[in-house]
Each structure stands twice: as structure tokens, then as C-alpha cells.
Protein backbone atom coordinates (compact mmCIF):
# COMPACT_ATOMS: atom_id res chain seq x y z
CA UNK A 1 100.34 94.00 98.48
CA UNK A 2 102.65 91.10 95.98
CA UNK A 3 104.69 88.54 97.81
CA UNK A 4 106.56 87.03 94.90
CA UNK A 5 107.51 83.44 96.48
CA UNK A 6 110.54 81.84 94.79
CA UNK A 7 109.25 78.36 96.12
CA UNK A 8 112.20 76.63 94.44
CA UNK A 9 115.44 78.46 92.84
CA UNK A 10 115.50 75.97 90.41
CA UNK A 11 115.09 75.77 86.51
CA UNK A 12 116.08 73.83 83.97
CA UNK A 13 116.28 76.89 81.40
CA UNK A 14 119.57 78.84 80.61
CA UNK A 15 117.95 82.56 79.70
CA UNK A 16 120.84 84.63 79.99
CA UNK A 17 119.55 87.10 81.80
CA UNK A 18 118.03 85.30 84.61
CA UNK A 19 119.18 86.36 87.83
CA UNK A 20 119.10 83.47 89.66
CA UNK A 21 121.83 81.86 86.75
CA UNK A 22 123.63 85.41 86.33
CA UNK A 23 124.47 85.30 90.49
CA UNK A 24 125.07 81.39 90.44
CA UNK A 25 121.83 80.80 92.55
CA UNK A 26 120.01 78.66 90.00
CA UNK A 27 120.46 75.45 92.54
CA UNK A 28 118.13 72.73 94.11
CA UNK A 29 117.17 74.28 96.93
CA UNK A 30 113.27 74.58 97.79
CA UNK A 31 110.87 76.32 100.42
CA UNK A 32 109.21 74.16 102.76
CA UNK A 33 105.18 74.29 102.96
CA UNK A 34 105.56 75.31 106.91
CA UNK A 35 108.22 77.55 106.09
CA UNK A 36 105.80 79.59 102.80
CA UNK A 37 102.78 79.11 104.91
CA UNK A 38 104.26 81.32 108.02
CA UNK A 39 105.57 83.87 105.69
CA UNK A 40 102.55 84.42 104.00
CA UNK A 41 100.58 84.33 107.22
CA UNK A 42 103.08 87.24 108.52
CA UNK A 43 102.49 89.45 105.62
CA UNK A 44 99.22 89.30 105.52
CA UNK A 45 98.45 91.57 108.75
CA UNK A 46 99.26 94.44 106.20
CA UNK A 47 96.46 94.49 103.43
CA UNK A 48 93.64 92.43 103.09
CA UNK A 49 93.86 92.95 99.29
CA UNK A 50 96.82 90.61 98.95
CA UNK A 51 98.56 88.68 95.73
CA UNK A 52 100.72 85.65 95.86
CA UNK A 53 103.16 85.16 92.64
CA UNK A 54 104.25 81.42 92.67
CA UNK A 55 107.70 82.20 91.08
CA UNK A 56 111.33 80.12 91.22
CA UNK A 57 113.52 79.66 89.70
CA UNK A 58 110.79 77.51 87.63
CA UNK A 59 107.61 76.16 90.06
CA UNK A 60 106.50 73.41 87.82
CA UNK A 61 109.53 71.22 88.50
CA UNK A 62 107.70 71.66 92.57
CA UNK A 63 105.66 68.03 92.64
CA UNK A 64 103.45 69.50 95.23
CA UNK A 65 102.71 72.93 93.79
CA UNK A 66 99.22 72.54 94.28
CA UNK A 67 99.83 72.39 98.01
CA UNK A 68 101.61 75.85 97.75
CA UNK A 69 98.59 77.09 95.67
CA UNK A 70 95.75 75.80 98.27
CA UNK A 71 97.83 77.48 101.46
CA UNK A 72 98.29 80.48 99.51
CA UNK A 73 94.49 80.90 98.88
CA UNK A 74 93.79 79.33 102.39
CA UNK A 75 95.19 82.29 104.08
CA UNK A 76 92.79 84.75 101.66
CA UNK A 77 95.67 85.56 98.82
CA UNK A 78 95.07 85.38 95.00
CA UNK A 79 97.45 83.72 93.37
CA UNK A 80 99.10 83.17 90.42
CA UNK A 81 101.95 81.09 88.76
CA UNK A 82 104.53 81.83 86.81
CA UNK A 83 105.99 79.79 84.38
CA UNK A 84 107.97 78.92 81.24
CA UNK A 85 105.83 75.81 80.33
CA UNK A 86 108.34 73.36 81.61
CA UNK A 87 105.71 70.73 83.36
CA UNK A 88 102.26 73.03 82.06
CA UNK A 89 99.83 70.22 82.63
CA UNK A 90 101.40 70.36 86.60
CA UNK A 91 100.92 74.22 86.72
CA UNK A 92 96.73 74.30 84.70
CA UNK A 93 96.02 71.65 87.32
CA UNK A 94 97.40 73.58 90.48
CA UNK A 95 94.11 75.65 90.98
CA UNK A 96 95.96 79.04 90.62
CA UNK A 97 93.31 81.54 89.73
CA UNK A 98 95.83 83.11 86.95
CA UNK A 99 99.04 81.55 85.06
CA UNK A 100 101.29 84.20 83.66
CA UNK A 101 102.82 82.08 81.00
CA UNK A 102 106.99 83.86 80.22
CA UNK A 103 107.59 84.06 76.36
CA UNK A 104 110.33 85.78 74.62
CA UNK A 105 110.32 84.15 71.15
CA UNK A 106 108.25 82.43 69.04
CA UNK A 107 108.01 78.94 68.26
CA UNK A 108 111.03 76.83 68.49
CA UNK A 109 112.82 79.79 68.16
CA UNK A 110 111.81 80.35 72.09
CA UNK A 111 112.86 76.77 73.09
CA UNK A 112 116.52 77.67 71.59
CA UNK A 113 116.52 81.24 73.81
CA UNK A 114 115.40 78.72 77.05
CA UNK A 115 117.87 76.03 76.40
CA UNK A 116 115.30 73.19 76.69
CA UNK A 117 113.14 71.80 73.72
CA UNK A 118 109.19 71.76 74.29
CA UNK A 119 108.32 74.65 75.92
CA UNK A 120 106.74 76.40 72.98
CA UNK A 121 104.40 73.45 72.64
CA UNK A 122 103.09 73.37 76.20
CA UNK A 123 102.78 77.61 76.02
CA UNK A 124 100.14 76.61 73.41
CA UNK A 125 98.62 73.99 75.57
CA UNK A 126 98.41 76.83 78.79
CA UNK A 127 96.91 79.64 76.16
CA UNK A 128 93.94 77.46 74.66
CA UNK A 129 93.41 75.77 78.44
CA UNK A 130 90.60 76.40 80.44
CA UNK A 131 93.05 78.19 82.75
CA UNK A 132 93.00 82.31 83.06
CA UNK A 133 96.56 82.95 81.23
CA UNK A 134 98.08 85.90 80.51
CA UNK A 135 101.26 85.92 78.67
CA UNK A 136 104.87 87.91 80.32
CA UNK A 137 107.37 88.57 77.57
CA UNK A 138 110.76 90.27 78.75
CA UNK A 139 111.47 92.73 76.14
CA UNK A 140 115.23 92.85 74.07
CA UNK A 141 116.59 94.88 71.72
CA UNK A 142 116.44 92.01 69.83
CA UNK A 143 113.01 90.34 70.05
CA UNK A 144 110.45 93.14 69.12
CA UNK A 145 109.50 91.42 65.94
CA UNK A 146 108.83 88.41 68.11
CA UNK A 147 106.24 90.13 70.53
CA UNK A 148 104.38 91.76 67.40
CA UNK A 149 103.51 88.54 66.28
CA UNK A 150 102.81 86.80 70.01
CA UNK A 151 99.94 89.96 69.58
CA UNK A 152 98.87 88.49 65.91
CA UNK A 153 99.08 84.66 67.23
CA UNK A 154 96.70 85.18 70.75
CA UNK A 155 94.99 88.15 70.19
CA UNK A 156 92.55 87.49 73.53
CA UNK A 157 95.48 87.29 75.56
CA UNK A 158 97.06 90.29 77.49
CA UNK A 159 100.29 90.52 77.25
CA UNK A 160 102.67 92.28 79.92
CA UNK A 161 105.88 93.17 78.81
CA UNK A 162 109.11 93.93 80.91
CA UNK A 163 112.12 95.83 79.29
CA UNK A 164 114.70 93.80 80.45
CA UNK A 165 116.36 95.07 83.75
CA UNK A 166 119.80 94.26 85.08
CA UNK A 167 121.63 93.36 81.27
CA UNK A 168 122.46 96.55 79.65
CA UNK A 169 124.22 94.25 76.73
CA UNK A 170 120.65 93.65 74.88
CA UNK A 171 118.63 96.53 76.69
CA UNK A 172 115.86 97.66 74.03
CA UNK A 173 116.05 101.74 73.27
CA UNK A 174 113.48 104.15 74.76
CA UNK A 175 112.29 104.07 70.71
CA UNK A 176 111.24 100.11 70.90
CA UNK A 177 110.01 100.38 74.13
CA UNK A 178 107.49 103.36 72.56
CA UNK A 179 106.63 100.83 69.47
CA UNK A 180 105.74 98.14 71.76
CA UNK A 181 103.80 100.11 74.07
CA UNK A 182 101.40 101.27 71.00
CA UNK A 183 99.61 97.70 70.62
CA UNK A 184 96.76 96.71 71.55
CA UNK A 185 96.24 94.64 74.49
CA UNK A 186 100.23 94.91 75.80
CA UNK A 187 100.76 96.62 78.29
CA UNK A 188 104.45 97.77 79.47
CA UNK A 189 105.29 97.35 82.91
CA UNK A 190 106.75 101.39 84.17
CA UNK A 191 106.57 101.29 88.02
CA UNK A 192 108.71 99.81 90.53
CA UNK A 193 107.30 98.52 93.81
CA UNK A 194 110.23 96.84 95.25
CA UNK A 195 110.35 96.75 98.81
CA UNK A 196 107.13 98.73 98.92
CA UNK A 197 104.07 96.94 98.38
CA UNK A 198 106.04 93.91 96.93
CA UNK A 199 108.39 91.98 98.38
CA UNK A 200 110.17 88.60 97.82
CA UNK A 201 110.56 85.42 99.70
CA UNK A 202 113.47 83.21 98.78
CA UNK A 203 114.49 80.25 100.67
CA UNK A 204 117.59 80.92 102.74
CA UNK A 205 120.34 78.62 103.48
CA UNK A 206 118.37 77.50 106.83
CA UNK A 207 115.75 75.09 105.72
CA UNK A 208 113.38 76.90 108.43
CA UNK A 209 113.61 80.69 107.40
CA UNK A 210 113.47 82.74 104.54
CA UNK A 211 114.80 86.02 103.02
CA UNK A 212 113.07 88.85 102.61
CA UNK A 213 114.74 90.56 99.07
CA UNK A 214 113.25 93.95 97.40
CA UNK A 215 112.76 92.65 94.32
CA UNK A 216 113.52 89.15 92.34
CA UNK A 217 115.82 91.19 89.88
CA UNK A 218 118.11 93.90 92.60
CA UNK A 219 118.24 91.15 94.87
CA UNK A 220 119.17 93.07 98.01
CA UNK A 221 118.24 91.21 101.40
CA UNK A 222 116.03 93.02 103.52
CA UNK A 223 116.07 90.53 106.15
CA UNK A 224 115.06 87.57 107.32
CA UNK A 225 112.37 85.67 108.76
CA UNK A 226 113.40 83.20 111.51
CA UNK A 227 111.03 83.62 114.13
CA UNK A 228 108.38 85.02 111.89
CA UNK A 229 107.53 87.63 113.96
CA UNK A 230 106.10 91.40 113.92
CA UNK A 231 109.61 92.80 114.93
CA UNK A 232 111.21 91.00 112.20
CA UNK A 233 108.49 92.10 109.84
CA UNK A 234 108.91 95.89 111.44
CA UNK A 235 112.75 95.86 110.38
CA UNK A 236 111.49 94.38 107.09
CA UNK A 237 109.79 97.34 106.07
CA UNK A 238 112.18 99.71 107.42
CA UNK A 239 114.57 98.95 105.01
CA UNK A 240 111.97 98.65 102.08
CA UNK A 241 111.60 102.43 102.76
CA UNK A 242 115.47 102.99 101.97
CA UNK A 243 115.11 101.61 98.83
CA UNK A 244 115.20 104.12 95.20
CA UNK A 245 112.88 103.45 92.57
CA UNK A 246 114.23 101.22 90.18
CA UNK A 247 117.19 100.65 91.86
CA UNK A 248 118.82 97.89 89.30
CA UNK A 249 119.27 100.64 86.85
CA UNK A 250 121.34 102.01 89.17
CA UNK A 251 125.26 102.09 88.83
């Protein structure tokens, strides 16, 4: 079981197809400690084999994220961080047990996609740390040239790579997604566990509860935890069943 916690909706970047910017949610607005630590707590009655992703919005603008990190793994979750390198020294000395560094270009190239100058510098810092890092590239129509190098540049790295969901305008073709997929050490992300085994939490407009969504990118509300109770987690899961596979490909 993933909980993907958006511990803070925002980031400085402008990616274009970011969610959070596409639906106007890209905002200061952050999950308390008390409020991550119950949720966490809640879903943890389901598997013992459980994951934490420290998402946002973008976590290393979170002064305290290493607080978020040690509550995750207090209450027996792995965890990992993701990030675009914005504050990287904050994130390698959070104690996550994996960072899942997000690239899309290369070089400065990739600070020009993100809107915000350094980032490609501090993704080279989090690669050649002492930090577990794997790299997450979301995959255009127009950026396959740039992942066959990322593969040339840190060949020890795994790289997991997303076809872009939710922005048909650059969508790569079922032919790029094949040329990709035939490198070594990437590995293309096919299934869909939204509202499944994965769920995420997103702080709601009451500081004390958060919402339960299927899936960071088809951001449909499955509820919401006030009272952070078994009911509320019941009626959770209930709709989690409704949901299709892949349902942001859906018209």
C-alpha cells in the first residue's frame, strides 16, 4: 500500500503540465505534522508492507521535512521524497530511505522547462550523494532525446519514466513510448493503482483534515478525513472500488 502525501501544494516551478498549476491549486497551503501523522496512522491498519511518497507541490520548500520523514518511518512506513532539486541539500539530509529525483531535460535546458534556474545543478548533487536516488522523468513527445542521454549521463541510476497523463497537447505516441521502454535500466510505469492500493492525502481547506484523492493526477476526492476514523476510512475505500483504471485518459 502508497500513500502519496502532498505535505505542501506548493512549488516554485511552472511545468506546464503540473496539476496542481493546471487546476490553480499550486498555493501556500501545508499539512500539519498532527494532521500527516493521524492519516498515516489510519492507513496503516491495512498492510503492514506500507510506502510513504513525500510529494507537494515541491517538499523541499517544507523547513521541517525531516519531521515528516521521522513520523512517517515512526509509524513502520518506507519512505521516499520526491523532488525537483529545489532545496536538495534539505531533502539528502531528511533521512528518507529513497529520493526520486523528477527530470525532464537535460542541463539548463531542464531549468528553462521548470521555470527556476539551478535545479539541474543540485540533480547532480542528489545523483553522486550518498543518498539512494532514483531518477522520475515524465515522458513528452518532445523530450525522448533528452531521456536517452539522462541513460548515457547516470548509467547506475534507474530511471522510471511516466508518459505524461492528463495533457494530450505533447502526449508521446505508443511508437516513443516502445523506444523508451527498450533501454536498459528504465523502466516505464503501465499500471494504475489509484484508489486501490494508493491513495493521496492533500491538505484540505480545514487546517485539521485532509482529502483523500485517487490519484495526484485525476484528482477526484474520495473523502475526507476529519475524525480520522475506521468509518471514514470504510467510505474511503468504497469509492476507490468505483474507480476505472486509468481514469485521466478518460473523456
Amino acid at each position: 500500500m502508497q500513500i502519496i502525501a502532498e505535505c505542501t501544494l506548493y512549488c516554485p516551478c511552472r511545468c506546464r503540465f503540473c496539476p496542481l498549476r493546471r487546476l490553480g491549486l499550486n498555493r501556500h497551503r501545508n499539512m500539519s505534522l498532527q494532521s500527516f501523522a493521524q492519516a498515516l496512522e489510519l492507513f496503516s491498519i491495512l498492510d503492514r508492507d506500507r510506502a510513504c511518497v513525500i510529494s507537494g507541490g515541491e517538499p523541499s520548500t517544507l523547513p521541517n521535512l525531516e519531521q515528516y520523514v521521522k513520523v512517517a518511518h515512526d509509524l513502520g512506513y518506507t519512505v521516499t521524497i520526491v523532488t525537483n532539486g529545489y532545496n536538495i541539500e534539505r531533502v539528502i539530509n531528511a533521512g528518507a530511505d529513497l529520493v526520486e529525483v523528477s527530470i525532464d531535460r537535460v542541463g539548463m535546458a531542464h531549468d528553462k522547462e521548470r521555470g527556476v534556474d539551478g535545479l539541474w545543478e543540485n540533480i547532480i548533487k542528489a545523483v553522486t550523494s550518498n543518498c539512494r536516488v532514483v531518477i522520475r522523468s515524465t515522458l513528452m513527445k518532445n523530450n525522448i532525446k533528452d531521456i536517452k542521454l539522462m541513460r548515457k549521463m547516470f548509467s547506475d541510476t534507474p530511471i522510471f519514466v511516466m508518459p505524461v497523463r492528463g495533457c494530450p497537447e505533447i502526449k508521446p505516441t505508443p511508437e516513443q513510448i516502445e523506444e523508451i521502454s527498450k533501454l536498459e535500466n528504465v523502466f516505464i510505469s503501465n499500471n494504475c493503482p489509484a484508489g486501490i492500493h494508493s491513495f493521496v492525502i492533500t491538505p484540505s481547506e480545514e487546517g485539521s483534515s485532509v482529502d483523500v484523492l485517487a490519484c495526484f493526477i485525476y484528482r477526484r476526492k474520495l473523502g475526507t478525513l476529519k475524525k480520522y476514523s475506521r468509518n471514514e476510512l470504510k467510505k474511503i475505500l468504497e469509492e476507490g472500488r468505483k474507480i476505472p483504471r486509468f481514469p485521466c485518459e478518460k473523456k
